[in-house]
C-alpha atoms as a PDB file:
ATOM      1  CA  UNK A   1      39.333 -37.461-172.584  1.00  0.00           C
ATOM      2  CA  UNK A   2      37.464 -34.695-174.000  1.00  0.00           C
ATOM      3  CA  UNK A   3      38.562 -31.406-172.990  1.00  0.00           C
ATOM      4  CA  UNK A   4      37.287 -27.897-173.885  1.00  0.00           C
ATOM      5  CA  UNK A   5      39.612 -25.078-173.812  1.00  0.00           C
ATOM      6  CA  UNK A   6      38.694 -21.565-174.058  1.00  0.00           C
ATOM      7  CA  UNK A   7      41.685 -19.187-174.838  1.00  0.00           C
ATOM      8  CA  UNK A   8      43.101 -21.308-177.523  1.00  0.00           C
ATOM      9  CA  UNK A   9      43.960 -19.018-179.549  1.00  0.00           C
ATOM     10  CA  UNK A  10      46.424 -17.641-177.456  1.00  0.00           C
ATOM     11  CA  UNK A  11      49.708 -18.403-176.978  1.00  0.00           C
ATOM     12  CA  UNK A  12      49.435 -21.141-173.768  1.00  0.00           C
ATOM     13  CA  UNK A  13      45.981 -22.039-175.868  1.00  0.00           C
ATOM     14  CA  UNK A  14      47.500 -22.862-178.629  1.00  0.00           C
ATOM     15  CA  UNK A  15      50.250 -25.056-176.866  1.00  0.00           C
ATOM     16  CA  UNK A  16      47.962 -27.026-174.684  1.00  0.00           C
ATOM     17  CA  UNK A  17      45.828 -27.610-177.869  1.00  0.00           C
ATOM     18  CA  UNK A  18      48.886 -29.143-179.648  1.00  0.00           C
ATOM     19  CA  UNK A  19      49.858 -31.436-176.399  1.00  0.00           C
ATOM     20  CA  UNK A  20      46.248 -32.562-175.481  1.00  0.00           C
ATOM     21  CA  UNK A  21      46.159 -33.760-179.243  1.00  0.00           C
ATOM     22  CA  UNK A  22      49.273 -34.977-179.343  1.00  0.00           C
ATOM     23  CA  UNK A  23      48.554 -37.471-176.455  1.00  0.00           C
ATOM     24  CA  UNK A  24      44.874 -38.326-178.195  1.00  0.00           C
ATOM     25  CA  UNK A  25      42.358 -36.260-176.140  1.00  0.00           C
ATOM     26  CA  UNK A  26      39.487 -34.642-178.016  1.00  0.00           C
ATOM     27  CA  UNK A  27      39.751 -30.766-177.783  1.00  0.00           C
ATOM     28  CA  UNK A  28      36.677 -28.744-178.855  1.00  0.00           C
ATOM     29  CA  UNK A  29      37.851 -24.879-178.359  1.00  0.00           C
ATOM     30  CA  UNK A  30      35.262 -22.482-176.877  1.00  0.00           C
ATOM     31  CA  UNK A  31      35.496 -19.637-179.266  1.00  0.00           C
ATOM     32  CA  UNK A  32      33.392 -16.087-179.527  1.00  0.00           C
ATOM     33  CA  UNK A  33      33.660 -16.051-183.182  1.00  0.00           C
ATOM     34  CA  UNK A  34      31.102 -18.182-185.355  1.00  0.00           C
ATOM     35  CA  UNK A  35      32.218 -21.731-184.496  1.00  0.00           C
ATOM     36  CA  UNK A  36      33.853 -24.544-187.134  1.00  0.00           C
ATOM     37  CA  UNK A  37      33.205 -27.940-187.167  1.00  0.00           C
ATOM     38  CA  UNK A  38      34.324 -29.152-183.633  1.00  0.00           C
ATOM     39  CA  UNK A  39      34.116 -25.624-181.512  1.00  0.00           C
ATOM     40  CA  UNK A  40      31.921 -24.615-179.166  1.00  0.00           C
ATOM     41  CA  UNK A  41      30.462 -21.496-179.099  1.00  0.00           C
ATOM     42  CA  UNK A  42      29.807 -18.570-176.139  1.00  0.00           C
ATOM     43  CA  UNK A  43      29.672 -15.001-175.989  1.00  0.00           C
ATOM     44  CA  UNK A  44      30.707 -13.948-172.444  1.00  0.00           C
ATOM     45  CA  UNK A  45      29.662 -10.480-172.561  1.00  0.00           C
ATOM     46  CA  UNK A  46      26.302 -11.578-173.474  1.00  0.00           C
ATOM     47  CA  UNK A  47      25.805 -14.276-170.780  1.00  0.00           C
ATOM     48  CA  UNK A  48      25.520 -16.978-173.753  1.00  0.00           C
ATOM     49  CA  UNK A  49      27.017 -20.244-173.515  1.00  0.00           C
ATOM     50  CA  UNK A  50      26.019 -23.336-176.122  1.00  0.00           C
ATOM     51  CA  UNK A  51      25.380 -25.894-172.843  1.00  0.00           C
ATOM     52  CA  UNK A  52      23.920 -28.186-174.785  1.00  0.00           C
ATOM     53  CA  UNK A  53      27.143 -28.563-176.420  1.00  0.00           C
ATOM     54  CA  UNK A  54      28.963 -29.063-173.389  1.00  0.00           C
ATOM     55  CA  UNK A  55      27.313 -32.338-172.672  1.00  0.00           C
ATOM     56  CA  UNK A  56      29.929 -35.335-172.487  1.00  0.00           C
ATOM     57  CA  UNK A  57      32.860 -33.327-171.522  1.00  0.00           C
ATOM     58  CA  UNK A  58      35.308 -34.199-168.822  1.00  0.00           C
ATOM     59  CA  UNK A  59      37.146 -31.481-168.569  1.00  0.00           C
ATOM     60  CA  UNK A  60      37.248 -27.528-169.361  1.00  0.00           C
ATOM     61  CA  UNK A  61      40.370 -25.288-169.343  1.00  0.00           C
ATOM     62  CA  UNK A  62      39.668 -21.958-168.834  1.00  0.00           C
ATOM     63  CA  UNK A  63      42.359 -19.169-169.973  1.00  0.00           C
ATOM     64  CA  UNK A  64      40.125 -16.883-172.158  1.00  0.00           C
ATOM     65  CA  UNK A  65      41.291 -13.184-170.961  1.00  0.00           C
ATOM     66  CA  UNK A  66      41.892  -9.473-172.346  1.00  0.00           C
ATOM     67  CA  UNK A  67      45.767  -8.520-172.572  1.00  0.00           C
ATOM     68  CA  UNK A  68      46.861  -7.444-169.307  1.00  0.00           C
ATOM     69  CA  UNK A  69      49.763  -5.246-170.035  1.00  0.00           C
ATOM     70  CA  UNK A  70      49.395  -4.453-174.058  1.00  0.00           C
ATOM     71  CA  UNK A  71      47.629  -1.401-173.382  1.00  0.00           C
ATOM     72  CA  UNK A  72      47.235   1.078-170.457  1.00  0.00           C
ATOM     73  CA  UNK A  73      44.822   0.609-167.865  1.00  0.00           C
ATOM     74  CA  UNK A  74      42.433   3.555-168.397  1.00  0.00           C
ATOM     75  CA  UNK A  75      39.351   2.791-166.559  1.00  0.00           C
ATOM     76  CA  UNK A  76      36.985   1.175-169.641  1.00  0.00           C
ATOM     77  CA  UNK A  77      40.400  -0.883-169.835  1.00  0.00           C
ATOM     78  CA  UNK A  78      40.120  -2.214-166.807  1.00  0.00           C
ATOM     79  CA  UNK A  79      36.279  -2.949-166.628  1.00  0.00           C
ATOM     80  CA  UNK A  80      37.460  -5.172-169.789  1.00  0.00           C
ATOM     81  CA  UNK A  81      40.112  -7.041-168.024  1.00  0.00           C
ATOM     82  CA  UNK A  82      37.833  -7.351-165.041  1.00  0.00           C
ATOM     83  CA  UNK A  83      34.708  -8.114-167.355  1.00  0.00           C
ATOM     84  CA  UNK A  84      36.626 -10.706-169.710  1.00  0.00           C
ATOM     85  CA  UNK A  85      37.829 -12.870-166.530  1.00  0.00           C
ATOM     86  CA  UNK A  86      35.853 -12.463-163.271  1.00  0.00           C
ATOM     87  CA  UNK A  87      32.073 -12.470-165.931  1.00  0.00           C
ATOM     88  CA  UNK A  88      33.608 -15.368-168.463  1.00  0.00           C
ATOM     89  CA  UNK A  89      34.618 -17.805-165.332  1.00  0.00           C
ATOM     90  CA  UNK A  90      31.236 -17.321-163.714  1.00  0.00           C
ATOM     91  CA  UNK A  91      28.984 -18.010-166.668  1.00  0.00           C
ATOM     92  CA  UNK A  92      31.193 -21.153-167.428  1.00  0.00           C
ATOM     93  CA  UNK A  93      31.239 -22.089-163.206  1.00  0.00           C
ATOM     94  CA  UNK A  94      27.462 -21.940-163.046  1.00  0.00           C
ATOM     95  CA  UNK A  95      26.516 -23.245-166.750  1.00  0.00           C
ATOM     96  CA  UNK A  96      28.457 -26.139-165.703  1.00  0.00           C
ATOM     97  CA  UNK A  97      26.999 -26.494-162.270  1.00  0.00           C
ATOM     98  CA  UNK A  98      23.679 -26.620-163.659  1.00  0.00           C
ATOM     99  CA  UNK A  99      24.479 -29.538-165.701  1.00  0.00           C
ATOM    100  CA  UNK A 100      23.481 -33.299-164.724  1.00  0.00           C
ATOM    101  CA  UNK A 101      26.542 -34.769-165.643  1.00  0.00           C
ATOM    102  CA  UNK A 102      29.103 -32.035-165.718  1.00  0.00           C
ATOM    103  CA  UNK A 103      32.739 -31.789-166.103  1.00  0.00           C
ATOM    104  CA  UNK A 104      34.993 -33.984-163.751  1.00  0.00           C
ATOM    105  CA  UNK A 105      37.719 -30.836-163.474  1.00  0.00           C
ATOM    106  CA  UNK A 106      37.771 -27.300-164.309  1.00  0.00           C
ATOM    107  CA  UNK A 107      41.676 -25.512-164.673  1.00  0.00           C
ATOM    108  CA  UNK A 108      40.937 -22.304-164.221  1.00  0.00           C
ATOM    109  CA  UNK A 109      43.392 -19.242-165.004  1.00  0.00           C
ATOM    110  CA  UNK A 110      44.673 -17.176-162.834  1.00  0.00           C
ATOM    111  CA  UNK A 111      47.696 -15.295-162.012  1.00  0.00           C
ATOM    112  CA  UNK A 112      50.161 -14.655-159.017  1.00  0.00           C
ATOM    113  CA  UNK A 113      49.025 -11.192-158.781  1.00  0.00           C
ATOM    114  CA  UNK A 114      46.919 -12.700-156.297  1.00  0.00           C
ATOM    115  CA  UNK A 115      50.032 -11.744-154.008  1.00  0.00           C
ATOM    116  CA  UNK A 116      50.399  -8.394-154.748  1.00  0.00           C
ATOM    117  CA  UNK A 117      53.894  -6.736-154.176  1.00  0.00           C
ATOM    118  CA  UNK A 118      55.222  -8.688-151.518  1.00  0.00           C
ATOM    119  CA  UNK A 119      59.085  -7.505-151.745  1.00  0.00           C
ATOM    120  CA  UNK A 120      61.358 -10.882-150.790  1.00  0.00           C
ATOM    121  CA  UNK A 121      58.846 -12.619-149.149  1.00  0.00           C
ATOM    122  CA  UNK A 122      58.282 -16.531-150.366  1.00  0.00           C
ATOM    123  CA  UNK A 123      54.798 -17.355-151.216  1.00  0.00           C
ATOM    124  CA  UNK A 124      53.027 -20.671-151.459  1.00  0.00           C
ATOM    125  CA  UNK A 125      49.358 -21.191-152.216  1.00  0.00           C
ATOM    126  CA  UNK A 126      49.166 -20.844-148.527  1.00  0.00           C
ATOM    127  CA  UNK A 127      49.859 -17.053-148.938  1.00  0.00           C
ATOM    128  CA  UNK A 128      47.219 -14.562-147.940  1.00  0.00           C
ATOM    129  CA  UNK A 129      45.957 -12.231-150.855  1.00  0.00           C
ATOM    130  CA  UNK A 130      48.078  -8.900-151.786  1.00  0.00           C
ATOM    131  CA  UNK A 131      46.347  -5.432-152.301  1.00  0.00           C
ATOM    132  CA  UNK A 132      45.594  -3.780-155.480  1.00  0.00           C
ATOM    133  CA  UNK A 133      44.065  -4.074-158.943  1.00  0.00           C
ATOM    134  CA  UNK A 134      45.550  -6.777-160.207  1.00  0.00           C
ATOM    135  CA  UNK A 135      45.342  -8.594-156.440  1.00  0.00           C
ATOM    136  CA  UNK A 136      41.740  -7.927-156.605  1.00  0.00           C
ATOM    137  CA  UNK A 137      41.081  -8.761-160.025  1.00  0.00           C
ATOM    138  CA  UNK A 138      42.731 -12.184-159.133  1.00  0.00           C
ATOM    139  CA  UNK A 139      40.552 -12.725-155.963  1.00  0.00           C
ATOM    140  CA  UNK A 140      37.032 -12.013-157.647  1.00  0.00           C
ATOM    141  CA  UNK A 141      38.146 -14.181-160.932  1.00  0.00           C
ATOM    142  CA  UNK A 142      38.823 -17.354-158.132  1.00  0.00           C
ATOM    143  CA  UNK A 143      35.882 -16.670-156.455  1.00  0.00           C
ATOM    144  CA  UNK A 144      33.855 -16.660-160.034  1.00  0.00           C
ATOM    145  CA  UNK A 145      34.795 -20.370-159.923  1.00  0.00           C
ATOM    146  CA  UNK A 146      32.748 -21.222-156.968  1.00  0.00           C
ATOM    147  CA  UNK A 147      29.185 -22.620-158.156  1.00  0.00           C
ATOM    148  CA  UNK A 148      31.738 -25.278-160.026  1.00  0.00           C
ATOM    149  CA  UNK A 149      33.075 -26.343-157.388  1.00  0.00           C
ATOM    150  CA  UNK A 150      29.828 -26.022-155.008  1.00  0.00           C
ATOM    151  CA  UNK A 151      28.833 -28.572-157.532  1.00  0.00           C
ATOM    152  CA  UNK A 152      31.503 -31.139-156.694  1.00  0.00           C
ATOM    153  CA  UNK A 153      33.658 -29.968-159.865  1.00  0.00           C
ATOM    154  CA  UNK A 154      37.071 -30.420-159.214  1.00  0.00           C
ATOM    155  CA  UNK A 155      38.744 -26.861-159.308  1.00  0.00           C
ATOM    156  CA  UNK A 156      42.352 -25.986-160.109  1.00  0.00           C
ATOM    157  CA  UNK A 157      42.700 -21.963-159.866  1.00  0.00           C
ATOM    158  CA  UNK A 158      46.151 -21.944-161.548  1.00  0.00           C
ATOM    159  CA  UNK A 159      48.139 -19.090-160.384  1.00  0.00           C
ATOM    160  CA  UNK A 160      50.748 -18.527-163.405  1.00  0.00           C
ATOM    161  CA  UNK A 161      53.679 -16.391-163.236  1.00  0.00           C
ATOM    162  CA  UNK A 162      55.390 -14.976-166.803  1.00  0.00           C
ATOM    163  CA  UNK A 163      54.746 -17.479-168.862  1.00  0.00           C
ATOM    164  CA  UNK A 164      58.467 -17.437-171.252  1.00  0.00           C
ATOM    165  CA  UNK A 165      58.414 -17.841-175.012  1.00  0.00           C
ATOM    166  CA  UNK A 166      59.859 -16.488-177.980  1.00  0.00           C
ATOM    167  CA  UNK A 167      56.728 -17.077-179.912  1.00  0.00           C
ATOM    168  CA  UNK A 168      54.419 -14.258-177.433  1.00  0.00           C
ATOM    169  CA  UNK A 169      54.130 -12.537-174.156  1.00  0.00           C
ATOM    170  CA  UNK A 170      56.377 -10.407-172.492  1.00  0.00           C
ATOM    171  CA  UNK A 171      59.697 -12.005-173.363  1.00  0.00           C
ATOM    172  CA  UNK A 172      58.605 -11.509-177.273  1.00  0.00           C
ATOM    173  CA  UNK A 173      58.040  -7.896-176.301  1.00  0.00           C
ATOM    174  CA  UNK A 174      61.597  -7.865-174.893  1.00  0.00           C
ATOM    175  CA  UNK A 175      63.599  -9.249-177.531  1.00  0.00           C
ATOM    176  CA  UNK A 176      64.206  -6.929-180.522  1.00  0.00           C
ATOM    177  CA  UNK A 177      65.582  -4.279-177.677  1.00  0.00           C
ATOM    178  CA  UNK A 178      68.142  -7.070-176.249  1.00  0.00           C
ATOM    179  CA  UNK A 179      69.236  -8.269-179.431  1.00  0.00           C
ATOM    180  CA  UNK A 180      69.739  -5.051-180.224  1.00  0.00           C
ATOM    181  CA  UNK A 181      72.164  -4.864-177.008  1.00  0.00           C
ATOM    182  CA  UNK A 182      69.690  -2.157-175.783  1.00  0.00           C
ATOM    183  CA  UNK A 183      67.783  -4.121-173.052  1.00  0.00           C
ATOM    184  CA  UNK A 184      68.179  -3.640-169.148  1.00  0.00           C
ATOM    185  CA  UNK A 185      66.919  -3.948-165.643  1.00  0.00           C
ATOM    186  CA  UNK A 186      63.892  -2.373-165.182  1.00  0.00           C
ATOM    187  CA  UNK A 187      63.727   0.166-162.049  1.00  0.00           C
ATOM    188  CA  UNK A 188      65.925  -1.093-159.716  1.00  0.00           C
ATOM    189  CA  UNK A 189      65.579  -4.704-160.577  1.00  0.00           C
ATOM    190  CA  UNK A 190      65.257  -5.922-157.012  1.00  0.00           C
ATOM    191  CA  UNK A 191      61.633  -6.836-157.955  1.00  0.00           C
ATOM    192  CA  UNK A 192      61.426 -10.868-158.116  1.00  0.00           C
ATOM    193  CA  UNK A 193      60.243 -12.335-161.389  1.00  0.00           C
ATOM    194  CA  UNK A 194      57.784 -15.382-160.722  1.00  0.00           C
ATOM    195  CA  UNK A 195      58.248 -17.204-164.462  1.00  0.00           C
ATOM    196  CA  UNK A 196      57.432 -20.620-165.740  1.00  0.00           C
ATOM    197  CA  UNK A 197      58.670 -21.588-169.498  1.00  0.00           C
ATOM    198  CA  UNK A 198      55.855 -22.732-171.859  1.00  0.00           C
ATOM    199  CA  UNK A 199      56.704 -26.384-171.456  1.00  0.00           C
ATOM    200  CA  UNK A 200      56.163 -26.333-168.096  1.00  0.00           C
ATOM    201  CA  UNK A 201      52.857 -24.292-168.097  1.00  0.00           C
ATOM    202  CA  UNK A 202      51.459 -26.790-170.365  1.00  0.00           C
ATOM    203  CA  UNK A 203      53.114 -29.624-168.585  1.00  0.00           C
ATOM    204  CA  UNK A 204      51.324 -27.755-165.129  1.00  0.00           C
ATOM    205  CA  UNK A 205      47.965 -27.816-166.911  1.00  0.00           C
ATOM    206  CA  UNK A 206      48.076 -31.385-168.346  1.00  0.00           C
ATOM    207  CA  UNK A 207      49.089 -32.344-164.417  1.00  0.00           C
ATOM    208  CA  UNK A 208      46.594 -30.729-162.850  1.00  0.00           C
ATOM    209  CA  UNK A 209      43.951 -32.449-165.002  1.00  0.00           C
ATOM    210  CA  UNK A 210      45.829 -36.138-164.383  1.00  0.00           C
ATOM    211  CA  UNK A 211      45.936 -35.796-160.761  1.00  0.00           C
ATOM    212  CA  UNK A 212      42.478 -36.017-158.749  1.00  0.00           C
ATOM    213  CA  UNK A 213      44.596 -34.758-155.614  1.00  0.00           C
ATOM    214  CA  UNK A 214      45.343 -31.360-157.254  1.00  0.00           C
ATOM    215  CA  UNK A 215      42.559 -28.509-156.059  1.00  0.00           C
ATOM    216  CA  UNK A 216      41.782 -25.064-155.136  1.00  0.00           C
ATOM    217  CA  UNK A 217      45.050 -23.003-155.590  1.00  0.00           C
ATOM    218  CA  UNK A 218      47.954 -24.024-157.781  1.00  0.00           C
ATOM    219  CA  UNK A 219      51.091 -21.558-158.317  1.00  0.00           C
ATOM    220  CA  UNK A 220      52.470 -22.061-162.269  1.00  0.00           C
ATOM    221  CA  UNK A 221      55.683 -21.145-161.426  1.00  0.00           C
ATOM    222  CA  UNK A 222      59.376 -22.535-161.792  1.00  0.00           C
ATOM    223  CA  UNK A 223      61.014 -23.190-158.660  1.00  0.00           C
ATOM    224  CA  UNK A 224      63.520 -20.666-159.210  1.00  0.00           C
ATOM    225  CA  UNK A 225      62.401 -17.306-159.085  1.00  0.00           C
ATOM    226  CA  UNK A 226      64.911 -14.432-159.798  1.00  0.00           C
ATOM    227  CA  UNK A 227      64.888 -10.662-159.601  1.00  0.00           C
ATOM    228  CA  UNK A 228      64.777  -8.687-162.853  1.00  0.00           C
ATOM    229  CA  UNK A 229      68.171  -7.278-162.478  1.00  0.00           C
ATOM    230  CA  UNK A 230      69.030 -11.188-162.715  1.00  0.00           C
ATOM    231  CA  UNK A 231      66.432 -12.206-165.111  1.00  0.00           C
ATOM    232  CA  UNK A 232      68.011  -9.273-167.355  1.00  0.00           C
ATOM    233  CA  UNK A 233      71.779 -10.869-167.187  1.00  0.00           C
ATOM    234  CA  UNK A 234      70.587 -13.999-167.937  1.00  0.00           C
ATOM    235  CA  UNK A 235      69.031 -13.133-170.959  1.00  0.00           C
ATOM    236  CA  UNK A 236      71.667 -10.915-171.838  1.00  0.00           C
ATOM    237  CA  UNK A 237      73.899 -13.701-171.512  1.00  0.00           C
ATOM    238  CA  UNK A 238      70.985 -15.889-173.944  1.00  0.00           C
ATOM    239  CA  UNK A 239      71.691 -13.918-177.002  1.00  0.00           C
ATOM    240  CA  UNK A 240      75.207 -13.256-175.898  1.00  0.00           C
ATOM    241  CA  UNK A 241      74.157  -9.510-175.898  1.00  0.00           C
ATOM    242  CA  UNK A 242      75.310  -6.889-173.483  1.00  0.00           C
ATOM    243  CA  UNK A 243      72.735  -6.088-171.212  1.00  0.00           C
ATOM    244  CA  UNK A 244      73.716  -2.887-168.824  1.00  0.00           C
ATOM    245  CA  UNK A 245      71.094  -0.210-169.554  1.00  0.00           C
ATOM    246  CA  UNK A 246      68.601   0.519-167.140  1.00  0.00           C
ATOM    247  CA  UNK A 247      65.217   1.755-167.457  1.00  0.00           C
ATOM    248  CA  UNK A 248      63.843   4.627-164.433  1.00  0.00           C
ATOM    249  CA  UNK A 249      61.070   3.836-162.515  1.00  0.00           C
ATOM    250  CA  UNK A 250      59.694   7.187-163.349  1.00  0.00           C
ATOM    251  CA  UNK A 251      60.209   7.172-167.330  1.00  0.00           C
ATOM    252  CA  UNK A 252      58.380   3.405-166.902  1.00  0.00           C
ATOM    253  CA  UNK A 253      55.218   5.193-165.106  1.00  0.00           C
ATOM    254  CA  UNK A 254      55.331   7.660-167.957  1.00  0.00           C
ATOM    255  CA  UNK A 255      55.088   5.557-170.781  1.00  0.00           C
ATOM    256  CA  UNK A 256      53.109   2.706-169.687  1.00  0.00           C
ATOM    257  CA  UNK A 257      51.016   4.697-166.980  1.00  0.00           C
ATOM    258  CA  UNK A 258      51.404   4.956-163.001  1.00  0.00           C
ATOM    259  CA  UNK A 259      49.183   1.330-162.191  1.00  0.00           C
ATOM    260  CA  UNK A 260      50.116  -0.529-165.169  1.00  0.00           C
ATOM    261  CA  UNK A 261      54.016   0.284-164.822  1.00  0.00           C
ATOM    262  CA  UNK A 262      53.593  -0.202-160.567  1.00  0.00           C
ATOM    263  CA  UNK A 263      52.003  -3.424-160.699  1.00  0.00           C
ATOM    264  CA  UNK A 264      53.252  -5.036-163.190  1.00  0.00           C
ATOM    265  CA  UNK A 265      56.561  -4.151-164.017  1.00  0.00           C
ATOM    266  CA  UNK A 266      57.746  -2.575-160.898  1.00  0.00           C
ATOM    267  CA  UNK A 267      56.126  -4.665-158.589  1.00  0.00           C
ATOM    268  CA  UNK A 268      57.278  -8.510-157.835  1.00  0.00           C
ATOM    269  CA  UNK A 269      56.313 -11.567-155.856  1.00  0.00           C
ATOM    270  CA  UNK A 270      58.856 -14.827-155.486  1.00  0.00           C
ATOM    271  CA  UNK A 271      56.369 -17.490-155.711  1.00  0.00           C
ATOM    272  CA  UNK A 272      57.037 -20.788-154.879  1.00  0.00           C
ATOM    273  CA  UNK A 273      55.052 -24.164-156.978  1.00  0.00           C
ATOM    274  CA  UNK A 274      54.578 -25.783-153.669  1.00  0.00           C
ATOM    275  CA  UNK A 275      51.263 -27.403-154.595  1.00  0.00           C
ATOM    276  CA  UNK A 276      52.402 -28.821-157.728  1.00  0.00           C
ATOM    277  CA  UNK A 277      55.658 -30.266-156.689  1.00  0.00           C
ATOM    278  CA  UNK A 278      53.996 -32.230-153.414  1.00  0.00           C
ATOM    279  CA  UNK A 279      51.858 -33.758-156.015  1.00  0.00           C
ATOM    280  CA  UNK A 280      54.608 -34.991-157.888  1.00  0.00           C
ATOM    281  CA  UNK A 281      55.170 -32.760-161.220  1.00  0.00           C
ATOM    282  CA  UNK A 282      59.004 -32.470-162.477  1.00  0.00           C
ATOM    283  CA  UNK A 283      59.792 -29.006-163.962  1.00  0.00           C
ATOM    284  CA  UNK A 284      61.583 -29.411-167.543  1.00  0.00           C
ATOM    285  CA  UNK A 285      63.028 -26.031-167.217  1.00  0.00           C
ATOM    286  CA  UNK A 286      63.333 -25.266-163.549  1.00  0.00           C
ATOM    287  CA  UNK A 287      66.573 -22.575-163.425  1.00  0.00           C
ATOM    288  CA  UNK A 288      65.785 -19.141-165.925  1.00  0.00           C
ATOM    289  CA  UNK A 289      68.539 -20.042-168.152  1.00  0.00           C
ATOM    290  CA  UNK A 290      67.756 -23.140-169.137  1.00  0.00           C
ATOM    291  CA  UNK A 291      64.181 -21.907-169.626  1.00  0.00           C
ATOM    292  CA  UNK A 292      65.540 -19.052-172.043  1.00  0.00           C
ATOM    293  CA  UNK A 293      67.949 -21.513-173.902  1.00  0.00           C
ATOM    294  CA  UNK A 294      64.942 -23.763-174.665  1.00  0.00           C
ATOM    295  CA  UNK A 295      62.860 -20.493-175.447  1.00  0.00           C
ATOM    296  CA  UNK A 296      65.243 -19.197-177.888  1.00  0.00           C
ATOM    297  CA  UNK A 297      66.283 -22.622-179.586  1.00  0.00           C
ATOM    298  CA  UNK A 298      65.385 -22.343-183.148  1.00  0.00           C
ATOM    299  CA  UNK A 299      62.856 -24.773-183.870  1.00  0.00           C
END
């Protein structure tokens, strides 16, 4: 199979690179930079795509994005994350509906800020939309997909929760603090933690493209949610670290700003993989401390 992947750079990019190769598909990466032998290049921002290029393929995996929570969300910050998802996936979604032959399947990213804060409610795809930024920015980047799949494209809008790795993302971020013995809930820690380990979000991806009965809206999530106040033990107990300290909602809103810090880290949705399970996937990882054994296991 021949499979283009934008985002591959990053840290589920480079992962799915590695296990598409490893099982003899032929990745070409979409990159902005000038393109090496075997890459594809576009330039989102500029509504330039090399189509030509994209003749022959039979699938695309779209995760190309701008950081979400690495810096605050002043308002040309959020135009970028807006700009980078919602104007990337509909240049790709039409460039490939305009093709003769195009793409059997396009996996595109999303995220299960789709929900919004929904306190302990359990969500399936089934779930109707949240409210906010994020919420919003999820529901215009799904419906940037639709010309592909207008076009017969097979769609997967995968809905990923906190993707867990040593090697990037937030649990990176978290790390030097807990091994430090200095990590802790954050607010009140009642807010549920949709995660996935990197195994499994790769495994997700590689599913999704297998099975022709996966479409529309697919949660990347382990079966297990937690709240962060449990999320926090468990690590704590990981690196065999205390982990009692607690962070104030207040000082959070301070230092990362008041939508950022609410949405993100204050905010939580217990998201269920419904979709992907009735379709048959097995999670590697599917309780948080197995997940952050394998993440932390030297390699």
């Amino acid at each position: 199979m021949r499979v283009v992947v934008s985002g591959s750079s990053g840290l589920v990019g480079r992962a799915l690179v590695e296990a598409l190769r490893a099982r003899g598909d032929i990745v070409v990466p979409l990159v902005r930079r000038a393109p090496r032998s075997g890459e594809l290049r576009w330039d989102p921002a500029a509504g330039t795509i090399d189509a030509a290029g994209l003749a022959g393929t039979d699938a695309v995996v779209h995760l190309a994005g701008a950081g979400l929570g690495d810096k605050r969300w002043t308002a040309p910050r959020r135009r970028e994350i807006v700009s980078s998802r919602v104007d990337s996936t509909a240049l790709l979604a039409r460039t490939l509906a305009a093709m003769p032959a195009p793409p059997v399947v396009l996996v595109n990213a999303s995220a299960v800020g789709f929900y919004g804060d929904r306190g302990d409610e359990e969500l399936t795809e089934q779930s109707a939309p949240g409210t906010g930024f994020l919420a919003d920015l999820c529901r215009q980047w799904e419906q940037a997909t639709a010309p592909a799949a207008d076009a017969a494209v097979r769609v997967v809008r995968l809905r990923s929760g906190v993707v867990l790795s040593a090697s990037g993302g937030a649990l990176a971020r978290q790390l030097p603090l807990f091994r430090l013995g200095l990590g802790g809930r954050l607010g009140n820690g009642r807010q549920w933690l949709s995660w996935i380990a990197l195994d499994d979000e790769v495994g997700v991806i590689l599913h999704a493209l297998d099975h022709p009965d996966l479409r529309g809206p697919v949660n990347a999530t382990a079966p297990s949610p937690v709240t962060n106040r449990d999320f926090t033990r468990a690590l704590g107990r990981a690196l065999r670290r205390p982990a009692v300290l607690a962070v104030p909602a207040a000082a959070l809103r301070v230092a990362l700003g008041p939508e950022l810090a609410s949405e993100m880290v204050l905010a939580g949705q217990r998201v269920l993989p419904a979709a992907v399970t009735a379709s048959g996937y097995r999670f590697r990882h599917d309780t948080v401390d197995g997940a952050l054994a394998a993440a932390l296991r030297p390699d």
